[in-house]
Protein backbone atom coordinates (compact mmCIF):
# COMPACT_ATOMS: atom_id res chain seq x y z
CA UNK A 1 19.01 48.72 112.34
CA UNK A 2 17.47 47.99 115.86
CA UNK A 3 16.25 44.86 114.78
CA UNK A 4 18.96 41.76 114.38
CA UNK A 5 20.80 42.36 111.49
CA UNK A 6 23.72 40.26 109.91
CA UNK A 7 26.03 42.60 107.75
CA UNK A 8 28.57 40.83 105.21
CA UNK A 9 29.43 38.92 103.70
CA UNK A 10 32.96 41.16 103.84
CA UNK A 11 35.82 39.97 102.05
CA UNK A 12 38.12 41.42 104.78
CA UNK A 13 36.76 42.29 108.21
CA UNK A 14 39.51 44.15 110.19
CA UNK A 15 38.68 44.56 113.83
CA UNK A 16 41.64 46.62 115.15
CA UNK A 17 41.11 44.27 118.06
CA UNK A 18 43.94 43.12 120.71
CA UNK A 19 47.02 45.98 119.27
CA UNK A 20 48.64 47.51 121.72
CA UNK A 21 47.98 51.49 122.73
CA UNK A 22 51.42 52.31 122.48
CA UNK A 23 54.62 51.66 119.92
CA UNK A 24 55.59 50.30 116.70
CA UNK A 25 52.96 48.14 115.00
CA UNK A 26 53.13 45.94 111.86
CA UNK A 27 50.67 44.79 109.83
CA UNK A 28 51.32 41.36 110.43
CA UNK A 29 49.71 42.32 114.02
CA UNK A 30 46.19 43.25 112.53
CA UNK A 31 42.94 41.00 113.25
CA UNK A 32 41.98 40.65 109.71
CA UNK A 33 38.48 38.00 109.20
CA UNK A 34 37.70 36.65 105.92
CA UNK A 35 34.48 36.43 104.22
CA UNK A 36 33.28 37.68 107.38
CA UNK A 37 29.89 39.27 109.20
CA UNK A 38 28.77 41.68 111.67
CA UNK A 39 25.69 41.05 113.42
CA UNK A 40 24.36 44.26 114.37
CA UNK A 41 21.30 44.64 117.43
CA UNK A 42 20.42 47.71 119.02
CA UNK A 43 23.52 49.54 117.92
CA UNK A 44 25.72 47.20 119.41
CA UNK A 45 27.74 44.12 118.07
CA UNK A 46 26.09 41.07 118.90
CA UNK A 47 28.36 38.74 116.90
CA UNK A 48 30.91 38.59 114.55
CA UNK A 49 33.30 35.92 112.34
CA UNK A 50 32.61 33.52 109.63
CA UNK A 51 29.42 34.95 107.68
CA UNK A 52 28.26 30.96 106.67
CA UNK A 53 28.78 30.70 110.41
CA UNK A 54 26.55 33.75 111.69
CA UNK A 55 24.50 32.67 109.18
CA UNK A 56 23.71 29.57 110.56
CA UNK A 57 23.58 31.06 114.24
CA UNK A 58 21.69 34.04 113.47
CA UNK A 59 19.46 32.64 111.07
CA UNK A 60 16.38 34.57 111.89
CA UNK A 61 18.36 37.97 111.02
CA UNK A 62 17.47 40.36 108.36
CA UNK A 63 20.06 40.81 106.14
CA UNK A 64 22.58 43.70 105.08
CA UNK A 65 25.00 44.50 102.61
CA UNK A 66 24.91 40.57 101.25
CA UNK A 67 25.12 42.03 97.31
CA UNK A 68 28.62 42.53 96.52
CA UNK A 69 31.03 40.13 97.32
CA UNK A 70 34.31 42.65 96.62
CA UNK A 71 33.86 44.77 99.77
CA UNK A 72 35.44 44.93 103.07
CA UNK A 73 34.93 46.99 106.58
CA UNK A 74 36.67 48.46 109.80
CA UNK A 75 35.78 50.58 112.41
CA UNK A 76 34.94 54.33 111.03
CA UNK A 77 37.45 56.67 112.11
CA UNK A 78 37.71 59.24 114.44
CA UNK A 79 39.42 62.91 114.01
CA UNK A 80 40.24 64.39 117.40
CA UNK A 81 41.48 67.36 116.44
CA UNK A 82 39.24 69.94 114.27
CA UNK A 83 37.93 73.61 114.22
CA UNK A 84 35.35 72.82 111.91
CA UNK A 85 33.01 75.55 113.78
CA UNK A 86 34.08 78.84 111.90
CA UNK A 87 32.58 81.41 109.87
CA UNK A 88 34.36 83.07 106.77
CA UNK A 89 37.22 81.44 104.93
CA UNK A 90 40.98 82.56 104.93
CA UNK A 91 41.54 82.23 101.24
CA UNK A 92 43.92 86.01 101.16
CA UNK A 93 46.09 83.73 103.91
CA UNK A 94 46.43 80.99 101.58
CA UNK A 95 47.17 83.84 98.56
CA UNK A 96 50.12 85.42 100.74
CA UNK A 97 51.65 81.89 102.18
CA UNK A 98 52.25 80.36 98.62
CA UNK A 99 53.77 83.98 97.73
CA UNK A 100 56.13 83.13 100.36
CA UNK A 101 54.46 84.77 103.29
CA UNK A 102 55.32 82.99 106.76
CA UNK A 103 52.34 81.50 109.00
CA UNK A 104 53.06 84.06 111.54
CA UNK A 105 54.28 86.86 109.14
CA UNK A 106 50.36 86.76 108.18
CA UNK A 107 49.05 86.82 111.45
CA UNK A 108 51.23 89.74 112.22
CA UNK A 109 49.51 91.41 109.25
CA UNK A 110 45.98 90.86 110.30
CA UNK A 111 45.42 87.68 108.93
CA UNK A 112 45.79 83.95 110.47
CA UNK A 113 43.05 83.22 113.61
CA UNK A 114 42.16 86.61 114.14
CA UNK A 115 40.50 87.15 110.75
CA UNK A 116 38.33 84.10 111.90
CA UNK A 117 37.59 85.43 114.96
CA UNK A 118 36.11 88.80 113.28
CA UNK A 119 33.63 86.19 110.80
CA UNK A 120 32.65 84.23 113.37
CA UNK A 121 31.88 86.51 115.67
CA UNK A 122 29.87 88.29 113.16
CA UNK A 123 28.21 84.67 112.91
CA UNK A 124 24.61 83.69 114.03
CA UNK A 125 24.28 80.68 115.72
CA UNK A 126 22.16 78.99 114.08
CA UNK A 127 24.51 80.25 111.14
CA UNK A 128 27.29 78.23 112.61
CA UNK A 129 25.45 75.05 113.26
CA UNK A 130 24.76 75.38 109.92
CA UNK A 131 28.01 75.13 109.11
CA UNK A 132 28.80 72.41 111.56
CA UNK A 133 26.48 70.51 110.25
CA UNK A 134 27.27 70.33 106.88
CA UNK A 135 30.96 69.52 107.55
CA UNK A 136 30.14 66.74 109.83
CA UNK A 137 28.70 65.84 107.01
CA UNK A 138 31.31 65.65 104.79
CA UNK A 139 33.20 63.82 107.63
CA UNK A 140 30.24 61.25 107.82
CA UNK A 141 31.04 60.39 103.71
CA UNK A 142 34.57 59.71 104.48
CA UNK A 143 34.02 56.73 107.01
CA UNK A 144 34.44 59.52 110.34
CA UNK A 145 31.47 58.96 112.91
CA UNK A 146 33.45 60.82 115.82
CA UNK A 147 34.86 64.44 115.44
CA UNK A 148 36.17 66.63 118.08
CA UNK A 149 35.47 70.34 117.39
CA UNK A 150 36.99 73.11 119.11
CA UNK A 151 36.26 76.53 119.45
CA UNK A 152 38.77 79.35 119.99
CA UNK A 153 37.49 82.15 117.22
CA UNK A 154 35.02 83.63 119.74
CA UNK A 155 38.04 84.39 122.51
CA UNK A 156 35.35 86.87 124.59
CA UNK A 157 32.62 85.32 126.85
CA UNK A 158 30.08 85.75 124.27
CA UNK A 159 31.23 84.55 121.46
CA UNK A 160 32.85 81.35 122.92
CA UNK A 161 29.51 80.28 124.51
CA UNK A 162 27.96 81.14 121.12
CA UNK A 163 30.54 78.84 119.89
CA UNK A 164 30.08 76.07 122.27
CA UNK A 165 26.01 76.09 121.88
CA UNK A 166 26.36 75.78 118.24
CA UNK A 167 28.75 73.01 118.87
CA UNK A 168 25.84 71.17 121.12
CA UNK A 169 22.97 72.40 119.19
CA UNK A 170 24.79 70.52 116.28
CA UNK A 171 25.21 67.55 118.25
CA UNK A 172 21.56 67.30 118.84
CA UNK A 173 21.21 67.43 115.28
CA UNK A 174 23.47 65.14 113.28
CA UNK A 175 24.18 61.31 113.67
CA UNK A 176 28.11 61.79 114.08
CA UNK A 177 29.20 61.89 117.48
CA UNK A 178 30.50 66.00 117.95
CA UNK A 179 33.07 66.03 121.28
CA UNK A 180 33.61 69.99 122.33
CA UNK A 181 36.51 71.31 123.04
CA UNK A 182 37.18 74.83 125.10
CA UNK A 183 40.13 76.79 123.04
CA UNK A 184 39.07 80.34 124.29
CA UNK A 185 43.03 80.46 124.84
CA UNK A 186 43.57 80.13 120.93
CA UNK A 187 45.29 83.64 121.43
CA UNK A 188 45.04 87.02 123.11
CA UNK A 189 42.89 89.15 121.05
CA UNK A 190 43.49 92.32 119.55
CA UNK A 191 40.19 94.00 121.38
CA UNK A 192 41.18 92.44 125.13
CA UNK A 193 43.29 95.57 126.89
CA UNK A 194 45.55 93.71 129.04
CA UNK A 195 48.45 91.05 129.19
CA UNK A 196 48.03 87.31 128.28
CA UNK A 197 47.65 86.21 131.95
CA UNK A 198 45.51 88.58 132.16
CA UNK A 199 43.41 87.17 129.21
CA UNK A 200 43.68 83.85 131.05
CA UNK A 201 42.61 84.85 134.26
CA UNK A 202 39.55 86.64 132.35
CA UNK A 203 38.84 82.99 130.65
CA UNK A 204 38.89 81.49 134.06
CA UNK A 205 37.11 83.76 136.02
CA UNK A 206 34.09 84.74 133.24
CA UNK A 207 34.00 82.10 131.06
CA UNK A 208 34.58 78.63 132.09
CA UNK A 209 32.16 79.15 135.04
CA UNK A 210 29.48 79.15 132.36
CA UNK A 211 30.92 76.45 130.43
CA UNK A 212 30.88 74.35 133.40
CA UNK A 213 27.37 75.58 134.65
CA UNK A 214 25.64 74.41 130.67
CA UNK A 215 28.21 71.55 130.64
CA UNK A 216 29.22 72.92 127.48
CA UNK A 217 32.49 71.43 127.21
CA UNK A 218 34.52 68.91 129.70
CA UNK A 219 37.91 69.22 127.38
CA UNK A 220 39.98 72.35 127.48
CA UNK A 221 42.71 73.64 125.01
CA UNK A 222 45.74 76.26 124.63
CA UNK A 223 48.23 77.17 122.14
CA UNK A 224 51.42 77.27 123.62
CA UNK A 225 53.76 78.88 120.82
CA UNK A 226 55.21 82.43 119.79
CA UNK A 227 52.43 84.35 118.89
CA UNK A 228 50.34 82.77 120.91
CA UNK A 229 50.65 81.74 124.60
CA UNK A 230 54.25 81.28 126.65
CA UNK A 231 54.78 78.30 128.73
CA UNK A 232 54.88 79.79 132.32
CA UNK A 233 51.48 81.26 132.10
CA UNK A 234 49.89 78.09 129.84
CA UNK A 235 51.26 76.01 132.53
CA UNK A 236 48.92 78.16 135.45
CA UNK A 237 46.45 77.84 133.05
CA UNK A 238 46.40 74.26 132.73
CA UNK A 239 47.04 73.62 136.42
CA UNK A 240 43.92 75.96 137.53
CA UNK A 241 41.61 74.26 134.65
CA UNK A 242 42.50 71.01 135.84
CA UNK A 243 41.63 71.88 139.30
CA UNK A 244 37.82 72.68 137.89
CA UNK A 245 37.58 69.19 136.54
CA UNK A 246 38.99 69.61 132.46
CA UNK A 247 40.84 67.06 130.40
CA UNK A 248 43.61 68.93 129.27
CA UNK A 249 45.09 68.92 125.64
CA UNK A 250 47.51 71.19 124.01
CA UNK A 251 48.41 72.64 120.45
CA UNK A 252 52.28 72.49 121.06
CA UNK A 253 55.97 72.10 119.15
CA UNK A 254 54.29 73.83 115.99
CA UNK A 255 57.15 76.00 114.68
CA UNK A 256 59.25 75.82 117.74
CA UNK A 257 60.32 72.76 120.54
CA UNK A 258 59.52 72.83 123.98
CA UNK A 259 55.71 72.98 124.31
CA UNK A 260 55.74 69.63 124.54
CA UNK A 261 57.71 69.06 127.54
CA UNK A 262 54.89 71.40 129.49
CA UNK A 263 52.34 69.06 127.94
CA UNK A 264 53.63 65.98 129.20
CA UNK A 265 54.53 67.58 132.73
CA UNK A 266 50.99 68.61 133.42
CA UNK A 267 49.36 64.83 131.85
CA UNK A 268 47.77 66.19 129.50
CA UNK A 269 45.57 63.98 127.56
CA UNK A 270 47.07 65.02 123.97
CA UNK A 271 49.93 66.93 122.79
CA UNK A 272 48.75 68.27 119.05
CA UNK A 273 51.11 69.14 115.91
CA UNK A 274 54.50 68.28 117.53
CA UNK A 275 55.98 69.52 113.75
CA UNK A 276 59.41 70.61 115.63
CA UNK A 277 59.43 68.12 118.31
CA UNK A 278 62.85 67.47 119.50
CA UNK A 279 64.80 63.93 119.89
CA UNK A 280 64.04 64.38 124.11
CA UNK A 281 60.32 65.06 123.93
CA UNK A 282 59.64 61.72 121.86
CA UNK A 283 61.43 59.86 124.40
CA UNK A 284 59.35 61.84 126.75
CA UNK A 285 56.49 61.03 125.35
CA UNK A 286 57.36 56.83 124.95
CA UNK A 287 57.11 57.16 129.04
CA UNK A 288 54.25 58.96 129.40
CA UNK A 289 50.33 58.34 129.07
CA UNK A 290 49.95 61.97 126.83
CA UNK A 291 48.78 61.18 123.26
CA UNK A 292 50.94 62.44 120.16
CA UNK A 293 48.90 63.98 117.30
CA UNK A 294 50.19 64.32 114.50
CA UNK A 295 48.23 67.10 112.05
CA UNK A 296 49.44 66.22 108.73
CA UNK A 297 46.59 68.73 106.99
CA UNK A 298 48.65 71.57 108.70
CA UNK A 299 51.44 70.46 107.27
CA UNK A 300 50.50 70.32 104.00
CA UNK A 301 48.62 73.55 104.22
CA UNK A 302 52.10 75.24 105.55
CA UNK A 303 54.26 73.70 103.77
CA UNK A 304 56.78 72.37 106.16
CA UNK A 305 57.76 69.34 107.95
CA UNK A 306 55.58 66.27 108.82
CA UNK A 307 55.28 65.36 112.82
CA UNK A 308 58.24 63.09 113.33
CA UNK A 309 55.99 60.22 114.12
CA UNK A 310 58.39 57.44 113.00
CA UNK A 311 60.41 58.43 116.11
CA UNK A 312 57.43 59.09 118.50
CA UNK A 313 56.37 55.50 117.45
CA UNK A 314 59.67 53.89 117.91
CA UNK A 315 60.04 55.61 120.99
CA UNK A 316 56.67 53.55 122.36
CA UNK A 317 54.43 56.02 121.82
CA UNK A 318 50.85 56.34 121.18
CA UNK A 319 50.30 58.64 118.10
CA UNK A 320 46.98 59.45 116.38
CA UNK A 321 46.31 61.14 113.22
CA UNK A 322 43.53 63.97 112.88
CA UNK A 323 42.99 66.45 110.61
CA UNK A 324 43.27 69.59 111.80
CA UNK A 325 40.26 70.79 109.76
CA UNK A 326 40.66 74.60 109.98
CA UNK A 327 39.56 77.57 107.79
CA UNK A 328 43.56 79.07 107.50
CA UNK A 329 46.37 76.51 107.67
CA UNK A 330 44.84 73.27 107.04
CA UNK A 331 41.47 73.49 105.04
CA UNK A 332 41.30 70.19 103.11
CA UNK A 333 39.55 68.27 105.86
CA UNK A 334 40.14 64.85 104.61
CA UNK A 335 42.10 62.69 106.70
CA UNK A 336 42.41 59.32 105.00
CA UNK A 337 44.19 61.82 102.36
CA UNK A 338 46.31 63.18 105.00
CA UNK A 339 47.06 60.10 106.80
CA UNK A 340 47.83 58.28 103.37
CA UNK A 341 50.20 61.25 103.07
CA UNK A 342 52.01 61.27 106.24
CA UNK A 343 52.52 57.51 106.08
CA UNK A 344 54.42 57.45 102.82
CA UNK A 345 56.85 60.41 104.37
CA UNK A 346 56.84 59.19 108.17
CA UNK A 347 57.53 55.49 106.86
CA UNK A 348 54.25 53.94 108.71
CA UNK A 349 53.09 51.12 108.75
CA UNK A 350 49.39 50.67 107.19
CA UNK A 351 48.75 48.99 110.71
CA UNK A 352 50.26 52.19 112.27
CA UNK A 353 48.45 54.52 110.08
CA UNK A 354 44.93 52.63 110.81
CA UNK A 355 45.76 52.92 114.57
CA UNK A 356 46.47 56.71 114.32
CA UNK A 357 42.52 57.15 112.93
CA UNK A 358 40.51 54.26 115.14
CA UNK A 359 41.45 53.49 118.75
CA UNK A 360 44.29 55.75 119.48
CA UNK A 361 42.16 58.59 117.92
CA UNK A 362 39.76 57.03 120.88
CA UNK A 363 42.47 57.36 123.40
CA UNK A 364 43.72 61.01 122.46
CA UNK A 365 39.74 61.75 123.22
CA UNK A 366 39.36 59.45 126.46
CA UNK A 367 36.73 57.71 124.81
CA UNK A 368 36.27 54.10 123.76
CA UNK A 369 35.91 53.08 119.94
CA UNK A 370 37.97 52.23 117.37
CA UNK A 371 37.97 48.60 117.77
CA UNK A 372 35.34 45.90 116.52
CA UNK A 373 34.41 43.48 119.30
CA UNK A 374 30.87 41.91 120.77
CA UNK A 375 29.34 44.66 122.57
CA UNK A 376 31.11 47.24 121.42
CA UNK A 377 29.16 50.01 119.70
CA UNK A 378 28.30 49.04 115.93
CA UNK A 379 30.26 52.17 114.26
CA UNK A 380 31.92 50.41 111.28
CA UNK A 381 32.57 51.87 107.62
CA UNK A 382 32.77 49.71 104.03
CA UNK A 383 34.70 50.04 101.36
CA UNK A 384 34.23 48.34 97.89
CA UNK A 385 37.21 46.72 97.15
CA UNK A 386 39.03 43.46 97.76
CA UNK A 387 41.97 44.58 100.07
CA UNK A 388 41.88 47.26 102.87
CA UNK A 389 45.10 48.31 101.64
CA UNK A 390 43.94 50.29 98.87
CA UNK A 391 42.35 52.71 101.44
CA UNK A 392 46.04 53.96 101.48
CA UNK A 393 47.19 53.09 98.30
CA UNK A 394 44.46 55.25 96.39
CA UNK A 395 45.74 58.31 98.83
CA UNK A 396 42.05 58.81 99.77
CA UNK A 397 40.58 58.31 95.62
CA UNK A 398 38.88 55.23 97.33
CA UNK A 399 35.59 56.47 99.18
CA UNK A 400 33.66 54.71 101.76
CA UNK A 401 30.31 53.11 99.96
CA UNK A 402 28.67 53.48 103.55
CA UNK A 403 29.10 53.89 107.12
CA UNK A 404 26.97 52.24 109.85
CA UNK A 405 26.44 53.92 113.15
CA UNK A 406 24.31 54.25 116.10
CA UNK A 407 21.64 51.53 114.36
CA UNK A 408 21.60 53.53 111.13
CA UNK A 409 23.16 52.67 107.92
CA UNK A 410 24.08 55.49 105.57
CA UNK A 411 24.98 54.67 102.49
CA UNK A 412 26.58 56.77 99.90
């Protein structure tokens, strides 16, 4: 699609244009065109509105998608929060947790992350770009061009660069846009003989150097929870990565409050899960520039409560919506599912829900998309159907008919 090309005509064109970053939204507030076009050059938007119009304007454009009059498009979506680089599966953890086994009653047994760890360290990797690659995939059917992937089930110098070259190899490789993610403090594990700031200090010292040296990663991650890592040594953690030039997210407030609170303190670009986030850190968060991610897919995968993201919102924050994908405690991987989900329990508006998955997805990542606009990149998915409400409605039944991205159209 490098050559002009006019893509309608779309029943309902929704640009997710002009909406605020922060707070409530309603869907009264959405851009939505009618029997509208994209004009499409070089990957970027050169046009867009009334398809007769374009037509008229743009008459020496090839044409696109100008068959079925009961279809509509939006941006694709973005998840900025997956692990979908992992070998094995954690199918026993899912056996014990719906026998009433706790999340971290099965990590204390031998299951949860560290059972990852062990597969994926016994991983090639060109096994796990394999594996990458055929869940961006997936992704890529359901509308999402951009995907953040972490790693975090290497936790040793080897196996997290192994990690983080898959992650770029896969990059190289597939159409969707793959952002990396350093989570080599996903916990302390069993083989390292020392404390967890010691662990830390051993990330820091051996392995970010080389992560910074291949430009492997420019993002950074911890898990601050029982279990896991305390605040008072994620917080040196996060000052001293900082100080080497990281963005700075978080996995926080999963089964217990507080996390958060560190999160916003240090800036941190995201705060992630925020399932027990108290009544003062979504206040916190309505003054503050960190992004609230909500993980629904974890959720569901536990069992237990939904992010409280009716409050975040009302207390002016920005909240996106991402998956989670992971092998143990959130394996379904398919957010307009998830996000369908958490909407009908969190009370959000479609407008709300479609802002959680496009450009505050973007702004939880530091990146720009999300948003139709002339010259903006030309990442937009379609849907055959009359009203972009039934994305929702159908709880994810409804599936994209294609995605167009960096001047390719895929069409499933």
């Amino acid at each position: 699609m490098n050559s002009k090309t006019l893509c309608g005509p779309f029943k309902q064109l929704l640009t997710m244009n002009g909406l605020p970053l922060k707070g409530p939204l309603k869907d009264e507030q959405l851009e939505v065109l009618t029997n509208a076009g994209i004009v499409v050059q070089d990957g970027k938007i050169l046009d867009l509105g009334s398809y007769s119009d374009l037509e008229n304007i743009h008459p020496d454009s090839e044409k696109n998608f100008n068959n079925n009059s009961e279809q509509i498009a939006l941006p694709s979506f973005i998840d900025c929060h997956t692990h979908i680089c992992w070998g094995g599966n954690r199918v026993n953890d899912y056996s014990m947790r719906v026998a009433g086994k706790s999340y971290l009653e099965i990590a204390a047994s031998g299951g949860g992350i560290s059972d990852t760890v062990t597969e994926t360290r016994k991983a090639s990797e060109d096994k796990l770009v394999e594996l990458i690659l055929d869940r961006a995939k997936q992704h890529l059917q359901r509308g999402i061009t951009t995907i953040e992937v972490k790693s975090g089930y290497g936790l040793n110098l080897e196996d997290e660069l192994k990690m983080l070259r898959a992650i770029k190899k896969a990059n190289e490789k597939t159409p969707v846009r793959l952002i990396p993610t350093f989570l080599g403090a996903h916990i302390k594990p069993k083989d390292f003989d020392g404390s967890h700031a010691e662990y830390l200090d051993y990330l820091l010292d051996e392995v970010v150097p080389v992560i910074a040296e291949e430009k492997l990663a420019a993002r950074a991650d911890i898990f601050v929870e029982e279990g896991a890592f305390d605040i008072d040594v994620a917080r040196i953690y996060a000052k001293n990565l900082k100080l080497k030039g990281f963005d700075i997210t978080m996995h926080v407030d999963q089964f217990h409050p507080g996390g958060s609170k560190l999160a916003i303190e240090e800036g941190c670009v995201s705060a992630d899960h925020l399932e027990f986030t108290d009544d003062e850190s979504c206040e916190l968060f309505g003054r503050s520039e960190t992004v609230a991610v909500a993980l629904p897919g974890a959720s569901l995968g536990l069992g237990m409560q939904f992010t409280p993201c009716r409050k975040l919102l009302d207390n002016n924050a920005c909240v996106a919506i991402a998956t989670d994908w992971n092998p143990g405690s959130a394996p379904m991987g398919d957010l307009i599912t998830q996000a369908a989900i958490l909407g009908a329990s969190e009370k959000l508006t479609i407008a709300e829900t479609l802002a959680g998955i496009t450009f505050r997805a973007a702004r939880a990542l530091r990146i720009e998309g999300g948003i139709l606009r002339k010259g903006d990149e030309a990442n937009f998915t379609v849907f055959e159907t009359d009203d972009f409400r039934n994305i929702f409605y159908q709880q994810g039944q409804l599936k994209p008919s294609a995605t167009i991205m960096n001047a390719q159209s895929f069409e499933f």
